[in-house]
C-alpha atoms as a PDB file:
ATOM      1  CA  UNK A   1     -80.423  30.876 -50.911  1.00  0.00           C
ATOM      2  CA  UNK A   2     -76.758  31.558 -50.754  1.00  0.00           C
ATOM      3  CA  UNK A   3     -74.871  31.236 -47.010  1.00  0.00           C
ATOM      4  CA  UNK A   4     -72.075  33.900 -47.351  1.00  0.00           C
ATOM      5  CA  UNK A   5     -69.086  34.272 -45.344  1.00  0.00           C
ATOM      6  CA  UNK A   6     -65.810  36.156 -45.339  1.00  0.00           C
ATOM      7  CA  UNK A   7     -62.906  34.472 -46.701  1.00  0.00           C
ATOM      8  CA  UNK A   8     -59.571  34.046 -44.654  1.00  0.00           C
ATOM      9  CA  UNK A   9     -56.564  32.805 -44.315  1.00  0.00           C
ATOM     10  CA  UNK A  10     -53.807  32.429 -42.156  1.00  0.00           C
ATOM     11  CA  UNK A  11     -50.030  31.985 -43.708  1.00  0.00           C
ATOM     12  CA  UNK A  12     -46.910  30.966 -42.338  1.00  0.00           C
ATOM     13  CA  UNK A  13     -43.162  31.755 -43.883  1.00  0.00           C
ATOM     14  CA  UNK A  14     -39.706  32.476 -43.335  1.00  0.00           C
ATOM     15  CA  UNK A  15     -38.822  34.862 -46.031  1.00  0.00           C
ATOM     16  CA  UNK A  16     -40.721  37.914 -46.820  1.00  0.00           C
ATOM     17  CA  UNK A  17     -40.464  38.365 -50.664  1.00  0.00           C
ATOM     18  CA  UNK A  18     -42.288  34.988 -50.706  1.00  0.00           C
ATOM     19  CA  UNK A  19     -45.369  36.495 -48.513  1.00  0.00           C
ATOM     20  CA  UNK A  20     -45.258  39.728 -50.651  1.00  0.00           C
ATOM     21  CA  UNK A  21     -44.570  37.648 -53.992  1.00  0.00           C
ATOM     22  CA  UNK A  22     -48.216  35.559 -52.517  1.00  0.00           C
ATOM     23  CA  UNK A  23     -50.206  38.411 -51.345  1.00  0.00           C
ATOM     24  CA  UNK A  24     -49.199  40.549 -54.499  1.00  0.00           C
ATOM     25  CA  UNK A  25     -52.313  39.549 -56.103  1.00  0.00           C
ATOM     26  CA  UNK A  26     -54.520  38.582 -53.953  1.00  0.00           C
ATOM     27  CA  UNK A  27     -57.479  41.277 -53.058  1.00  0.00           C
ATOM     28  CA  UNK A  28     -56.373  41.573 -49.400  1.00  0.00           C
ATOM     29  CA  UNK A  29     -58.954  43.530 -47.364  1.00  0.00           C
ATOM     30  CA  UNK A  30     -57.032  42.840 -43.589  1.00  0.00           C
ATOM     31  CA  UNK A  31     -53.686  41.803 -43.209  1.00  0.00           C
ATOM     32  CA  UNK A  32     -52.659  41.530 -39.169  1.00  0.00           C
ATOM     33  CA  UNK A  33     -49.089  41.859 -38.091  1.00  0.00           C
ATOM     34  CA  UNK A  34     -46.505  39.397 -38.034  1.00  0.00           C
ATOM     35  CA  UNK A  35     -46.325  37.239 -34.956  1.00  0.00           C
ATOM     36  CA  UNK A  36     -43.393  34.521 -33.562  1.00  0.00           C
ATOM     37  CA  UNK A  37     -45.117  31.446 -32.156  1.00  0.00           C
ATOM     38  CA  UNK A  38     -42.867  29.219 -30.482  1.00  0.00           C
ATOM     39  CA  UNK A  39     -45.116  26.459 -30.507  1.00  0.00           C
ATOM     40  CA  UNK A  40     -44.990  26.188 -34.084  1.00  0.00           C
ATOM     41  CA  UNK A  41     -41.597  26.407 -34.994  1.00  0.00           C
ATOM     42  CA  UNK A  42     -40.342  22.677 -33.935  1.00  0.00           C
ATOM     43  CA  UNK A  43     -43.377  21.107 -35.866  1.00  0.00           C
ATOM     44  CA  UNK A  44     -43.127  23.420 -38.826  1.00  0.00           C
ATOM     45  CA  UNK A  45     -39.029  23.965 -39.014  1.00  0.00           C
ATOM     46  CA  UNK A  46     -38.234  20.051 -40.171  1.00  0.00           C
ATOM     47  CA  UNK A  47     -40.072  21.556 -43.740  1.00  0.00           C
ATOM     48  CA  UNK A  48     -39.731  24.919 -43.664  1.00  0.00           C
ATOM     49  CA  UNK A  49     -36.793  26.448 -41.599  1.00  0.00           C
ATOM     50  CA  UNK A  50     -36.004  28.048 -38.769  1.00  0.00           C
ATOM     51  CA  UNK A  51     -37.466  31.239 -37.586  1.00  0.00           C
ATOM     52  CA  UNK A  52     -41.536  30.870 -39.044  1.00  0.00           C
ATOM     53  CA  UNK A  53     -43.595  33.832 -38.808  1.00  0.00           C
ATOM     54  CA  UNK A  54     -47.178  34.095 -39.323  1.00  0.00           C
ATOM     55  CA  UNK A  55     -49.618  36.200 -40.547  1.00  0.00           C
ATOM     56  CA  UNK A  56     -53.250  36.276 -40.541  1.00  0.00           C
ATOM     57  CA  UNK A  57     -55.525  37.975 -43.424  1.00  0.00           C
ATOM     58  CA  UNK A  58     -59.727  38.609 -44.907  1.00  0.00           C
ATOM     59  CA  UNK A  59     -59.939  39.118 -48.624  1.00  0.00           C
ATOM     60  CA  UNK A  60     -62.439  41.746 -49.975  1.00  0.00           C
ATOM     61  CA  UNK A  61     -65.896  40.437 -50.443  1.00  0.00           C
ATOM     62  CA  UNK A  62     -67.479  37.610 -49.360  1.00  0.00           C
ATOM     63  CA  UNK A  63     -67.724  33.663 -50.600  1.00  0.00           C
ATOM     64  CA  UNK A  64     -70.176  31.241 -50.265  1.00  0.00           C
ATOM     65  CA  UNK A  65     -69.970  28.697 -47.183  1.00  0.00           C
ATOM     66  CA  UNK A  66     -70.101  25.395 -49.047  1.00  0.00           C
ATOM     67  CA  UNK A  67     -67.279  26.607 -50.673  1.00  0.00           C
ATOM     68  CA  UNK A  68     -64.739  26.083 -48.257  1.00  0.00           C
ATOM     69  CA  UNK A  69     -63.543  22.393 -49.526  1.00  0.00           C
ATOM     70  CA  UNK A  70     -62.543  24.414 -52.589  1.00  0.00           C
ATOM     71  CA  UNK A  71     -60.732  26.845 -51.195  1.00  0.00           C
ATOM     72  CA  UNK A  72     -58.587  24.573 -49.232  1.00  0.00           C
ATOM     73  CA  UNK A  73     -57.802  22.826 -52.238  1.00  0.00           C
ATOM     74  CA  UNK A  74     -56.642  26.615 -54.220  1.00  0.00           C
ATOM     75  CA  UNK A  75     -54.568  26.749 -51.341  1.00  0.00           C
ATOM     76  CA  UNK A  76     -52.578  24.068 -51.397  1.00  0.00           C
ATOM     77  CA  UNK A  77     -52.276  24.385 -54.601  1.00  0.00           C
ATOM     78  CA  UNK A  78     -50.923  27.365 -53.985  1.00  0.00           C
ATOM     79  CA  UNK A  79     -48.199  25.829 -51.265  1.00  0.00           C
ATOM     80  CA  UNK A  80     -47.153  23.896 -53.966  1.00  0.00           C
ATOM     81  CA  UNK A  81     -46.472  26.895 -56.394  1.00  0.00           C
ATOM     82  CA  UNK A  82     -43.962  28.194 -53.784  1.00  0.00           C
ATOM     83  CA  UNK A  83     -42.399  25.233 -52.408  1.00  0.00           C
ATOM     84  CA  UNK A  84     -38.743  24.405 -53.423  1.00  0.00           C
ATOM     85  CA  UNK A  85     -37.357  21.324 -53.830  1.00  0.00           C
ATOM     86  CA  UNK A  86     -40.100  19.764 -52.362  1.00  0.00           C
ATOM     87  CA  UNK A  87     -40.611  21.557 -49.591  1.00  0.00           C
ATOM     88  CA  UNK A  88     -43.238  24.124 -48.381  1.00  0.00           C
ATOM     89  CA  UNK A  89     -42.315  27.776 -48.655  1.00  0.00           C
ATOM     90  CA  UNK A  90     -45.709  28.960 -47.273  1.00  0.00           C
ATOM     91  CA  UNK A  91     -48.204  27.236 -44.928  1.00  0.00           C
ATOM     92  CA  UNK A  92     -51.462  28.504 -45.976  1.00  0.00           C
ATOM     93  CA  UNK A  93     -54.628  27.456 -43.564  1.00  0.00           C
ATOM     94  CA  UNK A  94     -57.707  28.580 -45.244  1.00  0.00           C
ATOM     95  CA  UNK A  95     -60.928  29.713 -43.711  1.00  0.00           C
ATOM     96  CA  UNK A  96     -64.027  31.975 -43.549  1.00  0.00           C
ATOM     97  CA  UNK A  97     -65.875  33.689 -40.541  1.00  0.00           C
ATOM     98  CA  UNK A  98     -69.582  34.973 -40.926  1.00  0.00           C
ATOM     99  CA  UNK A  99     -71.904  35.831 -37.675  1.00  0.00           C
ATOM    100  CA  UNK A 100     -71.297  33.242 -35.720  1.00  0.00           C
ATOM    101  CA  UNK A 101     -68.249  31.343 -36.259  1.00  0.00           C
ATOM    102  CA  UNK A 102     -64.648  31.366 -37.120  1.00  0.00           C
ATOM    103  CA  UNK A 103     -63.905  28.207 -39.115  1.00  0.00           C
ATOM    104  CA  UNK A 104     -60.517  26.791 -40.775  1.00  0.00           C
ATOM    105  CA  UNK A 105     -60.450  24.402 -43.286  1.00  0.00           C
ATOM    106  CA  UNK A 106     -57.740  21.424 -42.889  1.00  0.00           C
ATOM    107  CA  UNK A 107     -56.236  18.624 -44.491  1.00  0.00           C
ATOM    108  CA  UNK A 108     -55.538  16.437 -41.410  1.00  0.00           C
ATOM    109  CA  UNK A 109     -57.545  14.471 -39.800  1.00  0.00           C
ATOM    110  CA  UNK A 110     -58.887  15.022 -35.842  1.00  0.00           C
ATOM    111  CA  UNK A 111     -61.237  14.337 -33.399  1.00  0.00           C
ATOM    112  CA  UNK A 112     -63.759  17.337 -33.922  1.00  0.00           C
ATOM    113  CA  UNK A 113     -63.628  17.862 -37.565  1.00  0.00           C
ATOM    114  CA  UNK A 114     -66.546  17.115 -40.010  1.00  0.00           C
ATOM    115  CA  UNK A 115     -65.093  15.933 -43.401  1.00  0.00           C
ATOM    116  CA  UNK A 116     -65.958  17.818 -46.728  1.00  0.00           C
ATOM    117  CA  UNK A 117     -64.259  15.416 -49.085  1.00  0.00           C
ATOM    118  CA  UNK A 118     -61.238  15.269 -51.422  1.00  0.00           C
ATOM    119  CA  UNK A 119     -59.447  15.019 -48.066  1.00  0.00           C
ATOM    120  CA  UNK A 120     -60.726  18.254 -46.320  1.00  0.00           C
ATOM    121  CA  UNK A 121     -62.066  18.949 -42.993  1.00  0.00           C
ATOM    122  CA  UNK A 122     -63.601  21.901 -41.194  1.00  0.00           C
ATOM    123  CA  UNK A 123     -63.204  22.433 -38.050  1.00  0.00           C
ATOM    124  CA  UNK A 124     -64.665  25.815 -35.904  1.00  0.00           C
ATOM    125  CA  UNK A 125     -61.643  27.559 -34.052  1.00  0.00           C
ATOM    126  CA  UNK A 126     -64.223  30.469 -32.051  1.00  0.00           C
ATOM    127  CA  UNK A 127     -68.022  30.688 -31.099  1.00  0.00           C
ATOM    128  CA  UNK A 128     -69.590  34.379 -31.186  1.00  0.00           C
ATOM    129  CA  UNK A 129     -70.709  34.461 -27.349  1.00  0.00           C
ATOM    130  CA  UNK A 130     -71.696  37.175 -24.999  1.00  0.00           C
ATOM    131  CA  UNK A 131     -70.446  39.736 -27.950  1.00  0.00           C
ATOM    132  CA  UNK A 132     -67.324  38.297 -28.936  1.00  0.00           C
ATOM    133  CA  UNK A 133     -65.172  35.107 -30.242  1.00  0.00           C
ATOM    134  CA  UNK A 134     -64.609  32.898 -27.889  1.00  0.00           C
ATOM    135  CA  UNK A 135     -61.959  30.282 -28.345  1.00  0.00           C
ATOM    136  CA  UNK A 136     -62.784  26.200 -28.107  1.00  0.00           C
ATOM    137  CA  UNK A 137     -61.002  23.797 -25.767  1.00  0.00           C
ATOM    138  CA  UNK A 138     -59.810  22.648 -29.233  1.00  0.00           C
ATOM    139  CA  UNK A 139     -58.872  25.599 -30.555  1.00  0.00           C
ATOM    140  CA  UNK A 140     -55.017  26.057 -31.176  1.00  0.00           C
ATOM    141  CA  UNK A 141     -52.523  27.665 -29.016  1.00  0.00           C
ATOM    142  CA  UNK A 142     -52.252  31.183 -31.665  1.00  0.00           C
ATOM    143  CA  UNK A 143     -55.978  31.416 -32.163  1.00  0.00           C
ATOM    144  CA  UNK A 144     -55.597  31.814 -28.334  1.00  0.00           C
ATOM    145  CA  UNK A 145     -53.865  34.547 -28.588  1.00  0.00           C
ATOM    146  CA  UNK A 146     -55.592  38.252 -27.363  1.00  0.00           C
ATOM    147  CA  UNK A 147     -54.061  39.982 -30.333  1.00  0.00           C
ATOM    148  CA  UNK A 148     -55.530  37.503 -32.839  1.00  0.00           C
ATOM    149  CA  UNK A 149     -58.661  37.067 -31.767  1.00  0.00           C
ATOM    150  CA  UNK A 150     -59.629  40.852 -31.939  1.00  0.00           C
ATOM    151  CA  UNK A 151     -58.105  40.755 -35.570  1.00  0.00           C
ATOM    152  CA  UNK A 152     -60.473  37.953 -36.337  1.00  0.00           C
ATOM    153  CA  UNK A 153     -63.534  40.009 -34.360  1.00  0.00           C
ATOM    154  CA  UNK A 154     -62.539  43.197 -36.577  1.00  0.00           C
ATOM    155  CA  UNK A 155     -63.202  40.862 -39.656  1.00  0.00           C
ATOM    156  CA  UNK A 156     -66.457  39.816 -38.458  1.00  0.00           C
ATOM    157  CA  UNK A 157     -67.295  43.792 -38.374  1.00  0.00           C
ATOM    158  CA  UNK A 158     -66.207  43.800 -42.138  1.00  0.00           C
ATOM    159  CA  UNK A 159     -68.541  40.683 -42.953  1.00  0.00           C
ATOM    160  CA  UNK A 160     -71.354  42.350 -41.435  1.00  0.00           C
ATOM    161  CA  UNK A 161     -70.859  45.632 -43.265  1.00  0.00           C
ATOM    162  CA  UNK A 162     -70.460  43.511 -46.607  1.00  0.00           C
ATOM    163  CA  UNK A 163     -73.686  41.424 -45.670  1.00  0.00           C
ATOM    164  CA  UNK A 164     -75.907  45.034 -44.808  1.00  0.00           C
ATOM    165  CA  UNK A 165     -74.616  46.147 -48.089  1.00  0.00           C
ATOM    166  CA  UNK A 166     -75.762  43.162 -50.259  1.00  0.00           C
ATOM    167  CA  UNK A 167     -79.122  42.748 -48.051  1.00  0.00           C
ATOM    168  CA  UNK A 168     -79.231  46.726 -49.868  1.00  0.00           C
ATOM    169  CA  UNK A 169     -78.886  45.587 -53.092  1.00  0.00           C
ATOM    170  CA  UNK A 170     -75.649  46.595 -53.197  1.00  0.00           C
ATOM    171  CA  UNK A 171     -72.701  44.931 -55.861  1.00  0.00           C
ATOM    172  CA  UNK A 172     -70.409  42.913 -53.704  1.00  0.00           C
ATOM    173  CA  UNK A 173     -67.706  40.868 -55.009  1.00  0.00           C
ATOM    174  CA  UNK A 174     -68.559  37.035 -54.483  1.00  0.00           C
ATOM    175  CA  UNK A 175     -64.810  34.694 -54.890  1.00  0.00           C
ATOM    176  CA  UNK A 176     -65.223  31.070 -56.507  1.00  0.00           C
ATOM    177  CA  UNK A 177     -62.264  28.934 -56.507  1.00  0.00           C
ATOM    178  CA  UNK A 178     -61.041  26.180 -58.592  1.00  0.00           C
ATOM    179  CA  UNK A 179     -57.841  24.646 -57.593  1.00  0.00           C
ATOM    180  CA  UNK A 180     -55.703  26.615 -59.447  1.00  0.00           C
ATOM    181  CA  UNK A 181     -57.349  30.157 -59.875  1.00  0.00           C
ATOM    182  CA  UNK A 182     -59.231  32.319 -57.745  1.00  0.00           C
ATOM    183  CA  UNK A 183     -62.033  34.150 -59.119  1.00  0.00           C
ATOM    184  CA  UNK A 184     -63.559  37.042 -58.278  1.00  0.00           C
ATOM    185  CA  UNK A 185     -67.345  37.681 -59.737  1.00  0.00           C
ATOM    186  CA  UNK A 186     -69.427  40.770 -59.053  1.00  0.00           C
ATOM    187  CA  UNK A 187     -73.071  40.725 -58.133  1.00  0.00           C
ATOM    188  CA  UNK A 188     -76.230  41.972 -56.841  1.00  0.00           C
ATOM    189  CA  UNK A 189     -78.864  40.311 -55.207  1.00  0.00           C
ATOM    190  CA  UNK A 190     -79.393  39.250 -51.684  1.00  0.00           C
ATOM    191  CA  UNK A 191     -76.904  36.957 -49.950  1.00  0.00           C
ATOM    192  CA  UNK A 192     -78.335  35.786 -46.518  1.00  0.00           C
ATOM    193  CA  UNK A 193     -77.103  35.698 -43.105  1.00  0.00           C
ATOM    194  CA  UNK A 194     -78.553  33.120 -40.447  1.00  0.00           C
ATOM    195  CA  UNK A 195     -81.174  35.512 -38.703  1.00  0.00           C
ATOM    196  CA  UNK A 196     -82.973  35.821 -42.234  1.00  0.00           C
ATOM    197  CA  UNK A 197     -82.932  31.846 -43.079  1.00  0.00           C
ATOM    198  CA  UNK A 198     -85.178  31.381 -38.996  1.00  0.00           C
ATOM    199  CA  UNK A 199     -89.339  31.250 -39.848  1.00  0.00           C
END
């Protein structure tokens, strides 16, 4: 039985034609608007510049949950495409939510994170509780954030609506990653959820 969940990502940058020239071919389902964190620009601006924006996104379709390790590695893959003269362009933070969960994939190391291998970690940024995401006392300071958190809860509406759909024996599109290409395949069947895997 396949776990599915819906694939996301959140990406930081200074210069727009780089986001665009990114997202240009990528099957972008959500894409919030652009918000100024202060918190991240002293951290991020040694690399990258001054004046970081970030945006968060959900792909169309859905991907399977073990798949996350490989998805972090497409992305920084892809951080590399765009970086310039060594140095990161775009900050991309892969992740997936599905009924329960919001969870981001990392390459750093921390308390609360289980490790996936090739140097990847997971670590879940919101609970579903009493009908919504609810941030973590670990959770970072932008997940925090009102406006971001109802993007991510809109996303969890589109998962659901993808899941009902393949439960129907609908075609959904199912992404598989390999570190330099992402691939989209198109399938029937029936992905499950967590409520179907409980005796």
């Amino acid at each position: 039985m396949q776990m599915m969940a819906k694939p996301v990502m959140a990406i930081l940058y200074r210069e727009e034609r780089v986001l665009q020239a990114f997202l240009q071919d990528l099957p972008v389902e959500r894409l919030s608007e652009p918000f100024y964190f202060e918190g991240l620009q002293k951290y991020y601006g040694r690399e990258m510049g001054a004046g970081l924006y970030k945006v968060f996104a959900s792909l169309q379709g859905l991907m399977q949950r073990e798949k996350l390790k490989e998805y972090k590695l497409w992305a920084m893959e892809k951080e590399r495409d765009f970086s310039q003269e060594g140095r990161r362009r775009l900050n991309i933070d892969p992740g997936l939510v599905e009924e329960s969960h919001l969870v981001l994939a990392s390459s750093k190391r921390r308390g609360g994170r289980l490790y996936l291998g090739q140097g990847v970690y997971a670590e879940i940024e919101y609970l579903f509780v009493h009908g919504s995401f609810r941030p973590l006392y670990w959770t970072y300071g932008d997940y925090r954030d009102r406006r971001v958190r109802e993007f991510f809860q809109r996303v969890r509406e589109d998962f659901l609506r993808d899941l009902n759909l393949a439960r129907q024996s609908e075609e959904l599109v199912v992404h598989q990653f390999t570190q330099k290409e992402l691939h989209q395949e198109f399938k029937g069947g029936r992905p499950v959820g967590e409520k179907e895997l409980k005796p």
